[in-house]
Protein backbone atom coordinates (compact mmCIF):
# COMPACT_ATOMS: atom_id res chain seq x y z
CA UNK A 1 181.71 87.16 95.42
CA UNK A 2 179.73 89.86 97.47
CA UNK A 3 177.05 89.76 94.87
CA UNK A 4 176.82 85.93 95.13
CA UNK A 5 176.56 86.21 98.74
CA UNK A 6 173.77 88.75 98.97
CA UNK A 7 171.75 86.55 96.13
CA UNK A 8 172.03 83.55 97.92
CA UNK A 9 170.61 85.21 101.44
CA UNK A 10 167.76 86.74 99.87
CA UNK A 11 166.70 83.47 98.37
CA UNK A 12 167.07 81.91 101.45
CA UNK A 13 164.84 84.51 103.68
CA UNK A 14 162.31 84.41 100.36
CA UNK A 15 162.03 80.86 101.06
CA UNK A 16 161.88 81.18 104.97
CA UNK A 17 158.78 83.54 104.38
CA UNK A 18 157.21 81.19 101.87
CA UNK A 19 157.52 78.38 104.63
CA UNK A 20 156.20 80.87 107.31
CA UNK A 21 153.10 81.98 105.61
CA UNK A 22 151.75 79.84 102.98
CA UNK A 23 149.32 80.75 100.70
CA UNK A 24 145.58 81.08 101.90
CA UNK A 25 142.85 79.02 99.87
CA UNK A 26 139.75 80.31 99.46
CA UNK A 27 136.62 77.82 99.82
CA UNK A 28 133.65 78.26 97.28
CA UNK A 29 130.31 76.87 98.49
CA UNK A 30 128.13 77.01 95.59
CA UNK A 31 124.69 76.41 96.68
CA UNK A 32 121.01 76.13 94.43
CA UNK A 33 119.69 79.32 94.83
CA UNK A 34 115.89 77.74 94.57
CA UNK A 35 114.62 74.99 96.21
CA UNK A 36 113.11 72.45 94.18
CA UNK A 37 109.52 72.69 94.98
CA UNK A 38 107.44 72.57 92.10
CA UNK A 39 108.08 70.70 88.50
CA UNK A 40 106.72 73.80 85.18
CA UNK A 41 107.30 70.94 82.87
CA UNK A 42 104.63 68.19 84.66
CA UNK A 43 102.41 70.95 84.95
CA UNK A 44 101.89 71.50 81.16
CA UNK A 45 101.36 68.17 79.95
CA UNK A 46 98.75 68.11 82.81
CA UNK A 47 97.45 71.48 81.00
CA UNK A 48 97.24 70.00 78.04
CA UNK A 49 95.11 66.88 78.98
CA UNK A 50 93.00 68.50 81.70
CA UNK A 51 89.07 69.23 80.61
CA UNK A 52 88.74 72.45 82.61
CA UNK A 53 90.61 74.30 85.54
CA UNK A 54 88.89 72.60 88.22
CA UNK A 55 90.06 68.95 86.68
CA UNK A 56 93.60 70.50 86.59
CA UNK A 57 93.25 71.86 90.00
CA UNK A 58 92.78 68.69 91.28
CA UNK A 59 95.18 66.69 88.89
CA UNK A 60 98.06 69.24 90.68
CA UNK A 61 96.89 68.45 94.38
CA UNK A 62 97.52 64.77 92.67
CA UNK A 63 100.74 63.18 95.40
CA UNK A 64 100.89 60.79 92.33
CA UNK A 65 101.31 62.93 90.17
CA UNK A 66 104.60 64.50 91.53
CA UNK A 67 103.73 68.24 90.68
CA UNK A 68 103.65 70.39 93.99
CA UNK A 69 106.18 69.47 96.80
CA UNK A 70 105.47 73.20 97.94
CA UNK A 71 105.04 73.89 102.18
CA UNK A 72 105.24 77.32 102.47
CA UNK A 73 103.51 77.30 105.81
CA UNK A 74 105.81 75.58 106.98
CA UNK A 75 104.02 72.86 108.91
CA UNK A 76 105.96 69.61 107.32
CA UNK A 77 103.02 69.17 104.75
CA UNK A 78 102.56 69.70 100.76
CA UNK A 79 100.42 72.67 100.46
CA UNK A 80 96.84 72.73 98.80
CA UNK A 81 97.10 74.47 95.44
CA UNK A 82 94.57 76.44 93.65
CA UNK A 83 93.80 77.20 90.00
CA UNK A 84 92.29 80.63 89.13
CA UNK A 85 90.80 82.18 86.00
CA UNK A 86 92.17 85.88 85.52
CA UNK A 87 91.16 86.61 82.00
CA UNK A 88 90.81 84.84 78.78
CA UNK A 89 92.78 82.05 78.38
CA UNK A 90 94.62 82.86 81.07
CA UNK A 91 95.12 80.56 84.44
CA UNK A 92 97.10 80.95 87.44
CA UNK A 93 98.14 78.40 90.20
CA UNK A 94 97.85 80.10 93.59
CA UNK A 95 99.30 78.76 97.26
CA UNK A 96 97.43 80.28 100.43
CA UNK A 97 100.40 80.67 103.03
CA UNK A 98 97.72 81.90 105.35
CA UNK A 99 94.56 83.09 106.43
CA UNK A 100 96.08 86.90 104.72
CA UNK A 101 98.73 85.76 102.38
CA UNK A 102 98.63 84.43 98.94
CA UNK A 103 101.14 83.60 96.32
CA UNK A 104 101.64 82.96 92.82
CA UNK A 105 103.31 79.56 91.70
CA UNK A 106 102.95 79.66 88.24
CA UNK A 107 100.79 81.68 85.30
CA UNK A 108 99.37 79.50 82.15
CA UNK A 109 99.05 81.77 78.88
CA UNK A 110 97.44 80.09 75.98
CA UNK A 111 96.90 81.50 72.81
CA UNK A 112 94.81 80.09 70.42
CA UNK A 113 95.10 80.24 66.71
CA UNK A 114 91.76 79.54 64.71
CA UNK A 115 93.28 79.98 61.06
CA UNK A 116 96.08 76.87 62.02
CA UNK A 117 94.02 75.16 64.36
CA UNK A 118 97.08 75.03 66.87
CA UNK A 119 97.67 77.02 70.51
CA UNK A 120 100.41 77.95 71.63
CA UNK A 121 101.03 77.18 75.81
CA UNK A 122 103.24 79.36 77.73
CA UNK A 123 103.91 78.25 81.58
CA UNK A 124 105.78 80.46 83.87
CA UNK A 125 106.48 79.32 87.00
CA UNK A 126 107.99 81.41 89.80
CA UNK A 127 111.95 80.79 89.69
CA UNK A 128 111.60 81.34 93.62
CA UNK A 129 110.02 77.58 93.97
CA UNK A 130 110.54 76.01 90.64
CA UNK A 131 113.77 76.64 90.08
CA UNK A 132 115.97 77.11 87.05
CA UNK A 133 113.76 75.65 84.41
CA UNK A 134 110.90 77.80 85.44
CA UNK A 135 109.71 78.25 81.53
CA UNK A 136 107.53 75.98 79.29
CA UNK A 137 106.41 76.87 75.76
CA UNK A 138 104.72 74.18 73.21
CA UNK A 139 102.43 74.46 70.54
CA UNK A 140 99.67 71.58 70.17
CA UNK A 141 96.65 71.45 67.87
CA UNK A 142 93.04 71.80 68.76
CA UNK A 143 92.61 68.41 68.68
CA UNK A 144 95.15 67.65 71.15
CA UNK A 145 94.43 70.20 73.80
CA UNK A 146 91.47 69.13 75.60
CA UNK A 147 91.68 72.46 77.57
CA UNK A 148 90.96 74.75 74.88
CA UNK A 149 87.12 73.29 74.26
CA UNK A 150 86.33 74.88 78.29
CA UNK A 151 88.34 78.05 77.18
CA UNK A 152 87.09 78.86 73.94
CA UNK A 153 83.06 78.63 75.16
CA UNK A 154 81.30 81.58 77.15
CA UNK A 155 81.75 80.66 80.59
CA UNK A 156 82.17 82.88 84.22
CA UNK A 157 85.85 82.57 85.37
CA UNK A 158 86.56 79.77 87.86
CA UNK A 159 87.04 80.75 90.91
CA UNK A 160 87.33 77.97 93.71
CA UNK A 161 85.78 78.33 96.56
CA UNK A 162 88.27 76.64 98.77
CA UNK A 163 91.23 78.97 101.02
CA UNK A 164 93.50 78.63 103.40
CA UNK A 165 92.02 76.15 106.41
CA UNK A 166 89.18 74.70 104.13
CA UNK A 167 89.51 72.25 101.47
CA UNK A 168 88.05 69.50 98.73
CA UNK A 169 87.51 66.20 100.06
CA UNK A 170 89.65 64.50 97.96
CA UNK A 171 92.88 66.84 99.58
CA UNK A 172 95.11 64.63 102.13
CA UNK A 173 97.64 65.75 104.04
CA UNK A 174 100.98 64.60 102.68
CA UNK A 175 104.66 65.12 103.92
CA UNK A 176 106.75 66.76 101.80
CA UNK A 177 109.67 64.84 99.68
CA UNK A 178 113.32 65.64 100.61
CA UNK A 179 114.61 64.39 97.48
CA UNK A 180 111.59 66.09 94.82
CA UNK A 181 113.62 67.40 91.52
CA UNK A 182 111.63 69.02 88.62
CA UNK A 183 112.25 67.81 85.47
CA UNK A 184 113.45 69.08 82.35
CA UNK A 185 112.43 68.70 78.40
CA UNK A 186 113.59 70.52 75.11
CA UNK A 187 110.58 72.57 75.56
CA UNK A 188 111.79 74.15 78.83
CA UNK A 189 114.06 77.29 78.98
CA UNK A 190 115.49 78.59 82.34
CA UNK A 191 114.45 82.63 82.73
CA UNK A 192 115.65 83.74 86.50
CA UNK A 193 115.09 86.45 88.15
CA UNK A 194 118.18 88.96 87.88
CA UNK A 195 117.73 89.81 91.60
CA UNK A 196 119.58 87.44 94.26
CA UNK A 197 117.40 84.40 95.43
CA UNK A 198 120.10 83.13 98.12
CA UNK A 199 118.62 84.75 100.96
CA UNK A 200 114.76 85.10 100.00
CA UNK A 201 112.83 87.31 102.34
CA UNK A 202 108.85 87.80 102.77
CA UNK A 203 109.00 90.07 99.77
CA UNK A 204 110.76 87.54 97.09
CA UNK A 205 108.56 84.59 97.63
CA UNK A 206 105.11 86.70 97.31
CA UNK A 207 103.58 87.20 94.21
CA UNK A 208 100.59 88.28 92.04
CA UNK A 209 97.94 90.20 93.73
CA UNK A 210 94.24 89.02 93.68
CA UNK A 211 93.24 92.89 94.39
CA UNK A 212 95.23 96.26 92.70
CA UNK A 213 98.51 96.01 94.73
CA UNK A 214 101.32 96.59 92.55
CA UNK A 215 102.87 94.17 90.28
CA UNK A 216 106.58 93.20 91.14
CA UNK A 217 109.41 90.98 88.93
CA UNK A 218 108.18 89.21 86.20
CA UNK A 219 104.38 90.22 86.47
CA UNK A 220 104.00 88.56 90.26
CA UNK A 221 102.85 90.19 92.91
CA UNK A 222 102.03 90.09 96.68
CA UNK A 223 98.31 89.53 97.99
CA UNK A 224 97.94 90.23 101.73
CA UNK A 225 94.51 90.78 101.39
CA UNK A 226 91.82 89.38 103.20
CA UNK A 227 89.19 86.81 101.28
CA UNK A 228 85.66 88.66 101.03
CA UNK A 229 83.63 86.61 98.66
CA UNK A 230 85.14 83.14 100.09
CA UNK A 231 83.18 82.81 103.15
CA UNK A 232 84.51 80.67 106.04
CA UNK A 233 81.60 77.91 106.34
CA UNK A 234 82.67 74.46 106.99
CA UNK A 235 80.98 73.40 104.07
CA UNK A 236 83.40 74.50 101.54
CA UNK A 237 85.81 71.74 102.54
CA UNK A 238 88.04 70.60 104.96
CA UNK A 239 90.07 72.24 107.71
CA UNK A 240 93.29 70.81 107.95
C-alpha cells in the first residue's frame, strides 16, 4: 500500500510540472540566402544569338528582356551592365557600384571545337546575385552560335567605353522588379559558394579585379580601382 501511495504522488507532481512548464518550440525562419537579381539561364541563350559583345551588352541592358534586375547602388534603379573581353573566348559581365568599385556578375567561357564543329558555353554567374542556379553549360554547333564568328577572327578585346555616371543612349532608367525570379532549365546546375551568404558584407558581393588584386571564391575578385583609360567626357554617354 505504501508503494502505491508513493507511485501515485510522484505521477501526480510529474504531471503538475508538465502543466507548469510546457515544452518550448523552437521557430525556424528559413530565408533565400541570395536575392534574385540576375537570371544565368536568359543570359546564355542571349550568348548564343548575340553577333558580338557589344550586341550582347546591349541585349542585357534590354528591360524586355528580363535579364538584370541588379541595383547595387542602391538608388531604386536597375543598374547599367557592361560586357568585357578578358582573353580569348572569354567574356565577363561587369556592374560599376561606383565611381571606385566594380563587380563581377557573371564570366562566359566558350570553348570551341574545330574537329566537331560544336562549342561548348559555360556561364557562371555570381551565386551572391543570381542565386542558386548560378551555372549554365550547353554545347551548340558553329552554325548555331552566332557569337563564335566575332570570337574566332583577329580582333582587339572590347572594352566599352562607358562607367559608372556615363552611359549609351539607348540606357533608361528603370525601377527595379520586386517580384524578378531567374529561371531554371536542364542545362542549369546550382554551384554555391560554401561560405555563408545570409549576411553579405562589402567583401562577398565584390568580385573580379580589372587590375592584379587578388582573386577570391570561385575566380571573382574585388576592383576598387580607379578608371584610367575611360576618361570622364560627356561624350561617352549619359550621366544618370
Amino acid at each position: 500500500m505504501k508503494k502505491i501511495l508513493i507511485t501515485l504522488t510522484a505521477v501526480i507532481v510529474l504531471a503538475a510540472g508538465c502543466q507548469q512548464n510546457p515544452p518550448s518550440q523552437n521557430n525556424v525562419t528559413i530565408e533565400n540566402s541570395a536575392p534574385a537579381g540576375f537570371d544565368v539561364n536568359k543570359l546564355a541563350q542571349l550568348v548564343k544569338t548575340s553577333t558580338d559583345p557589344q550586341t550582347l551588352e546591349k541585349g542585357i541592358n534590354d528591360p524586355n528582356n528580363h535579364i538584370n534586375n541588379l541595383d547595387l547602388d542602391k538608388d531604386g534603379n536597375i543598374d547599367y551592365l557592361k560586357v568585357e573581353e578578358n582573353g580569348p573566348n572569354r567574356l565577363k559581365v561587369v556592374d560599376d557600384v561606383s565611381d571606385a568599385d566594380s563587380v563581377t556578375v557573371a564570366r562566359i567561357k566558350i570553348d570551341p571545337d574545330s574537329i566537331n564543329h560544336t562549342a561548348d558555353m559555360n556561364v557562371t554567374g555570381n551565386p551572391q546575385y543570381a542565386g542558386d542556379n548560378n551555372y549554365y553549360h550547353s554545347s551548340f554547333s558553329f552554325t548555331d552560335f552566332l557569337l563564335l564568328s566575332y570570337l574566332m577572327r583577329p580582333h582587339p578585346y572590347y572594352m566599352p567605353m562607358y562607367h559608372y555616371g556615363y552611359y549609351p543612349s539607348y540606357y533608361t532608367r528603370v525601377r527595379t522588379v520586386s517580384n524578378f525570379r531567374p529561371t531554371t532549365s536542364p542545362a542549369m546546375s546550382s554551384r554555391m559558394s560554401r561560405s555563408s551568404l545570409s549576411n553579405p558584407g562589402r567583401s562577398q558581393r565584390s568580385f573580379s579585379s580589372r587590375g592584379s588584386g587578388p582573386v577570391r571564391s570561385g575566380g571573382f575578385g574585388h576592383s576598387s580601382s580607379g578608371r584610367s583609360g575611360f576618361g570622364r567626357s560627356r561624350g561617352f554617354g549619359r550621366r544618370r
